[in-house]
C-alpha atoms as a PDB file:
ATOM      1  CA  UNK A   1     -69.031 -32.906  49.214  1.00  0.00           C
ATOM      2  CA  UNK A   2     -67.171 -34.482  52.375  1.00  0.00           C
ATOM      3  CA  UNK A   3     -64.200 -32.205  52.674  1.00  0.00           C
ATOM      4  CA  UNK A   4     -62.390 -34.732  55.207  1.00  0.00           C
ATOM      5  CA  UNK A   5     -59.764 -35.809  52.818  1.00  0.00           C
ATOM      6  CA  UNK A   6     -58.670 -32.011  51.571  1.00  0.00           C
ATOM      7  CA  UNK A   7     -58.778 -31.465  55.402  1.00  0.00           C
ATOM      8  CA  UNK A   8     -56.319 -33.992  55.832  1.00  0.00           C
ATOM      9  CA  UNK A   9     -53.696 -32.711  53.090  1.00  0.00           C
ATOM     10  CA  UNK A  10     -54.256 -29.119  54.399  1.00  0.00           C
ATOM     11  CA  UNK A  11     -53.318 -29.928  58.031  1.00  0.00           C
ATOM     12  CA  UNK A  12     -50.272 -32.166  56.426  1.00  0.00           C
ATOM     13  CA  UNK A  13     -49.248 -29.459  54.120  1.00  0.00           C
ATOM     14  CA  UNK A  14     -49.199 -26.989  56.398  1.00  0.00           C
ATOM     15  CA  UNK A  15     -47.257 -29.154  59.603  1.00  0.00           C
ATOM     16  CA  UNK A  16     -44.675 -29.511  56.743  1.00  0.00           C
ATOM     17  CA  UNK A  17     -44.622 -25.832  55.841  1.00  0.00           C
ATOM     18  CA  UNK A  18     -44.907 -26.204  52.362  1.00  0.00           C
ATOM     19  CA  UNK A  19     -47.761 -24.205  49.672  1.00  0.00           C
ATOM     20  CA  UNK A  20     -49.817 -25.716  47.436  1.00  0.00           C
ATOM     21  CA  UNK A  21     -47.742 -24.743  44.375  1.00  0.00           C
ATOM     22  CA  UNK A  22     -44.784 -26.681  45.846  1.00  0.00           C
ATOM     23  CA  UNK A  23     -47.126 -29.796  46.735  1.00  0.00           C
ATOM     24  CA  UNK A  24     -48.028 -28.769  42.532  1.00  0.00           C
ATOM     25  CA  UNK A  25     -43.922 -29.325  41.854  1.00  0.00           C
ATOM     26  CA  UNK A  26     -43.621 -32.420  43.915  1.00  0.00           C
ATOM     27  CA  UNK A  27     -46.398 -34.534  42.904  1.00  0.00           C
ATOM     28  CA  UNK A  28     -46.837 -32.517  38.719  1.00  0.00           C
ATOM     29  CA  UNK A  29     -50.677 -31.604  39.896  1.00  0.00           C
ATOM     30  CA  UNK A  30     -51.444 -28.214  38.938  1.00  0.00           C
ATOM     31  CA  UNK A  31     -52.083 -25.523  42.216  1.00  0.00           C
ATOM     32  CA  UNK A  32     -55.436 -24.851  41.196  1.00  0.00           C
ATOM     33  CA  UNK A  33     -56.546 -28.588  41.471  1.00  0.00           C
ATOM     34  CA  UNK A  34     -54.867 -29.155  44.983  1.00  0.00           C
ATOM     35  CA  UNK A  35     -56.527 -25.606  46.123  1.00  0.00           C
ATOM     36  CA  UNK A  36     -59.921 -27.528  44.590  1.00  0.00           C
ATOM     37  CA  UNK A  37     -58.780 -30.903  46.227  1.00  0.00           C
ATOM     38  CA  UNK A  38     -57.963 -28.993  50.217  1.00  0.00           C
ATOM     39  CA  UNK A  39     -60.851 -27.292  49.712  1.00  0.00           C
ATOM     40  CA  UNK A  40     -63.407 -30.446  48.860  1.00  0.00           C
ATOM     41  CA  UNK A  41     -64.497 -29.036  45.693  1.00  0.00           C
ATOM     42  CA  UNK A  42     -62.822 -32.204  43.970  1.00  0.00           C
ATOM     43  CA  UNK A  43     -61.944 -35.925  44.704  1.00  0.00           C
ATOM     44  CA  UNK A  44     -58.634 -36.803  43.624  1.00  0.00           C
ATOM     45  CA  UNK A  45     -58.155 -39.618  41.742  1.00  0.00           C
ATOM     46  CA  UNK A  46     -56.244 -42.989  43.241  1.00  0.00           C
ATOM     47  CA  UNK A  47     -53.049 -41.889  41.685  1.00  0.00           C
ATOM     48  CA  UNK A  48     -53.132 -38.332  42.312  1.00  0.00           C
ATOM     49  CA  UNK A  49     -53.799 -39.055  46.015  1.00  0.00           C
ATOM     50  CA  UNK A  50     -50.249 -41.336  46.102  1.00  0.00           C
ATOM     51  CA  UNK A  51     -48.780 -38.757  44.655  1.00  0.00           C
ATOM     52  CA  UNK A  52     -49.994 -35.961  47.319  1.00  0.00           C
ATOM     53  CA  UNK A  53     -49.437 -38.602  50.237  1.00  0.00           C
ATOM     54  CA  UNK A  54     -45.386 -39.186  48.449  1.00  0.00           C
ATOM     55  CA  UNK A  55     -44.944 -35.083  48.643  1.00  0.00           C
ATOM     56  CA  UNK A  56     -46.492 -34.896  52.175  1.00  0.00           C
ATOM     57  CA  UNK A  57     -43.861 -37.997  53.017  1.00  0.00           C
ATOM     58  CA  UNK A  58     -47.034 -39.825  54.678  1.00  0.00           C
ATOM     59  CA  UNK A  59     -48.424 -43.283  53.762  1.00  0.00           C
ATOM     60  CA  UNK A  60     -51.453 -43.427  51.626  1.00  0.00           C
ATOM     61  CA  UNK A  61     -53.044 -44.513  54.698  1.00  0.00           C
ATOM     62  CA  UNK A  62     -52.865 -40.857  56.421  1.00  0.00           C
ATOM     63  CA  UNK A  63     -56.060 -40.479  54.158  1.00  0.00           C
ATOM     64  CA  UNK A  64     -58.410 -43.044  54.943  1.00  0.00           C
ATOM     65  CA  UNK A  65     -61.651 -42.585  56.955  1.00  0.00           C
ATOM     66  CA  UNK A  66     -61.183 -42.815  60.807  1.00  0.00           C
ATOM     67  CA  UNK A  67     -57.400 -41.652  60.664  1.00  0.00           C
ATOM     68  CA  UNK A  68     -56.247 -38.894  62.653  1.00  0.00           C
ATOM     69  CA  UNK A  69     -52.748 -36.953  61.676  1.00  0.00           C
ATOM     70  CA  UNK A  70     -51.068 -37.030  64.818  1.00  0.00           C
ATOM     71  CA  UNK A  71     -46.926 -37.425  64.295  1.00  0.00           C
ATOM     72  CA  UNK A  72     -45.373 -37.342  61.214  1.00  0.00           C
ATOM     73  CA  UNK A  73     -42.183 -38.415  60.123  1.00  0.00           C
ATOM     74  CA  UNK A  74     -39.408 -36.047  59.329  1.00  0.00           C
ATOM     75  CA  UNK A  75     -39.259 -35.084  56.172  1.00  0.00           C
ATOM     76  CA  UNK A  76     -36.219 -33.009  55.499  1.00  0.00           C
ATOM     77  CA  UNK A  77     -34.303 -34.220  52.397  1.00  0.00           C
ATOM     78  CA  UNK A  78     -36.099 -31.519  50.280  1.00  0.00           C
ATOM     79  CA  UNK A  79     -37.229 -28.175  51.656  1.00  0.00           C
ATOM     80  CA  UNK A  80     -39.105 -26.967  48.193  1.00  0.00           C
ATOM     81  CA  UNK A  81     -38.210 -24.396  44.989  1.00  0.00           C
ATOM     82  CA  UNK A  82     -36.667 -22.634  47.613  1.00  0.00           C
ATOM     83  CA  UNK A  83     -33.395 -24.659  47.830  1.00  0.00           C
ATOM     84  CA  UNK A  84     -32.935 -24.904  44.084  1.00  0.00           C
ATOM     85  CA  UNK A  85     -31.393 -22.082  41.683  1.00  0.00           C
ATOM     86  CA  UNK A  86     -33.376 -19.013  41.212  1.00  0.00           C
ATOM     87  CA  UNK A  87     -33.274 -19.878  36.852  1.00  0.00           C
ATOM     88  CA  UNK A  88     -34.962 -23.152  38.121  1.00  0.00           C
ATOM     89  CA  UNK A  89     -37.755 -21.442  40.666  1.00  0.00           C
ATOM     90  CA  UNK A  90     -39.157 -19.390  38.260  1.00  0.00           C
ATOM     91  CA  UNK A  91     -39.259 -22.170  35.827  1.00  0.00           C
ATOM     92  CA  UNK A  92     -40.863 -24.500  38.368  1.00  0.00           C
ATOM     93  CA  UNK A  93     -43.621 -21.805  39.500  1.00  0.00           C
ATOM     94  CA  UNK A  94     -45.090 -21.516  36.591  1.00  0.00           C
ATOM     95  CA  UNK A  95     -48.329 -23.321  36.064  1.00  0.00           C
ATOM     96  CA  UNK A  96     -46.976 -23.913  31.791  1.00  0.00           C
ATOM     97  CA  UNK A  97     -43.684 -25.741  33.549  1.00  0.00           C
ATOM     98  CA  UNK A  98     -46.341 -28.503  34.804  1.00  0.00           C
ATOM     99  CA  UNK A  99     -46.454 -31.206  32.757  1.00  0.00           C
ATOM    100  CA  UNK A 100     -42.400 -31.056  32.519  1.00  0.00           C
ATOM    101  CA  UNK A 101     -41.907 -31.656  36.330  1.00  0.00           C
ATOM    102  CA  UNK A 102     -44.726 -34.141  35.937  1.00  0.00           C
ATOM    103  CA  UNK A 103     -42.816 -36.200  33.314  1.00  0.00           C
ATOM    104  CA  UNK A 104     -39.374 -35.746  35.001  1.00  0.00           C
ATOM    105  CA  UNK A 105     -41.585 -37.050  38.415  1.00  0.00           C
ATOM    106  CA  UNK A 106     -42.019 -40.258  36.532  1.00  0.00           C
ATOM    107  CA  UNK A 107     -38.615 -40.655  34.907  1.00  0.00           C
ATOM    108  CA  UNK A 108     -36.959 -40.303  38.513  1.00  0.00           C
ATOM    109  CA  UNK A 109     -38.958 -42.673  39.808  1.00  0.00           C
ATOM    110  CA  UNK A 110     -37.869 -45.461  36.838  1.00  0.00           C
ATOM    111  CA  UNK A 111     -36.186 -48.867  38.076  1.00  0.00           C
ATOM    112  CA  UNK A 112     -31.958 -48.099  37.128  1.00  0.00           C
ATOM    113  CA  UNK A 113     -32.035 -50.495  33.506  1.00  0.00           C
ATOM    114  CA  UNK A 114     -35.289 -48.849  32.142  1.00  0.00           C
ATOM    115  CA  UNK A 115     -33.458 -45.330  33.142  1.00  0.00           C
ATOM    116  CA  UNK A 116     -30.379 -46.156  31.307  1.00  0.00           C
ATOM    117  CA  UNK A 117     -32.106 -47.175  28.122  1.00  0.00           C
ATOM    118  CA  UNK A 118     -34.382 -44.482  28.025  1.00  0.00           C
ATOM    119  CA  UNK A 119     -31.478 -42.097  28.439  1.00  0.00           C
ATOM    120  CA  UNK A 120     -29.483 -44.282  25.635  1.00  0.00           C
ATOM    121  CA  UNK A 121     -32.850 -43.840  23.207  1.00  0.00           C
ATOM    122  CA  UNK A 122     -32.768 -40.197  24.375  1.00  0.00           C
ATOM    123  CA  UNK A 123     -28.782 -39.962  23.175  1.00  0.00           C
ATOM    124  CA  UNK A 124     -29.969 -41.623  19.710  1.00  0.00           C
ATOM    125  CA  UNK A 125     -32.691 -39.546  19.147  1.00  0.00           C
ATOM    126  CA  UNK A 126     -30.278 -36.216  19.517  1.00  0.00           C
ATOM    127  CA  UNK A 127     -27.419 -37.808  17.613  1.00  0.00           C
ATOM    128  CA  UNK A 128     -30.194 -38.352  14.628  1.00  0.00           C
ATOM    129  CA  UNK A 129     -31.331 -34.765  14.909  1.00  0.00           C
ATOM    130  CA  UNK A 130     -28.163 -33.540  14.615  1.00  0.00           C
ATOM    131  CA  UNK A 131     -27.332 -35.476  11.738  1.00  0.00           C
ATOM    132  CA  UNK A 132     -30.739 -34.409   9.968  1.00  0.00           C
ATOM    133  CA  UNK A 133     -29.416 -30.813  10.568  1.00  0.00           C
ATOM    134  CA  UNK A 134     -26.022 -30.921   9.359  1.00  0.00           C
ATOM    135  CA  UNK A 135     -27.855 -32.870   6.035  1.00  0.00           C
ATOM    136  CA  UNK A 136     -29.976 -29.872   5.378  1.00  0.00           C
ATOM    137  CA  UNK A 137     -27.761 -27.409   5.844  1.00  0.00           C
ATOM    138  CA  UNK A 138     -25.028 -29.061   3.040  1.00  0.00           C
ATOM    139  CA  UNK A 139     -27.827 -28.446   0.196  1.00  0.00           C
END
């Protein structure tokens, strides 16, 4: 299998000093899949590949055929698990914590209206809990 693409991320990930499990955090693809992906055991999918190219901080166009990586752009606003909490490291290291970051991924990335009315059905869902509690507890 033509390995030029996981060639690619590998030289990117590693110019930005980051490891595959925090290219795993930023983009909610497990480690073992970008290992598979660097390695050109696997293709990643269209989406999968925005998502690497969005952690790397490199257009999607870093991976097409005939492009070389040459500069990059700084990237500095986030330096990895490393600059959060220690509770929230080992949280975000392991490979169960996955599909979490991958779902938070998408929320963040929400226009501001459908944000604020997913975090109003969020508040109505809890207030309803709650309320279901406090009813089963009376009887």
């Amino acid at each position: 299998m033509d390995n030029e693409l996981g060639r690619k991320i590998r030289i990117l990930r590693h110019k930005r000093d980051l490891t595959q499990q925090e290219i795993a955090y930023r983009t909610g693809i497990s480690t073992p899949h970008i290992s598979s992906i660097e390695r050109g055991h696997r293709q990643p999918s269209l989406e999968y590949a925005i998502r690497i190219a969005e952690a790397l901080g490199v257009p999607i166009g870093f991976f097409c055929e005939g492009t070389e990586v040459t500069s990059l752009p700084d990237d500095t606003s986030y330096g990895g698990p490393s600059d959060l909490p220690g509770y929230l490291q080992s949280f975000v290291m392991r490979e169960s914590a996955q599909p979490y970051l991958a779902m938070a991924l998408r929320v963040s990335r929400l226009e501001e209206t459908d944000y604020d009315v997913l975090c109003a059905l969020i508040d109505i869902m809890m207030q309803r809990k709650k309320l279901r509690n406090l009813s089963n507890e009376t009887f």
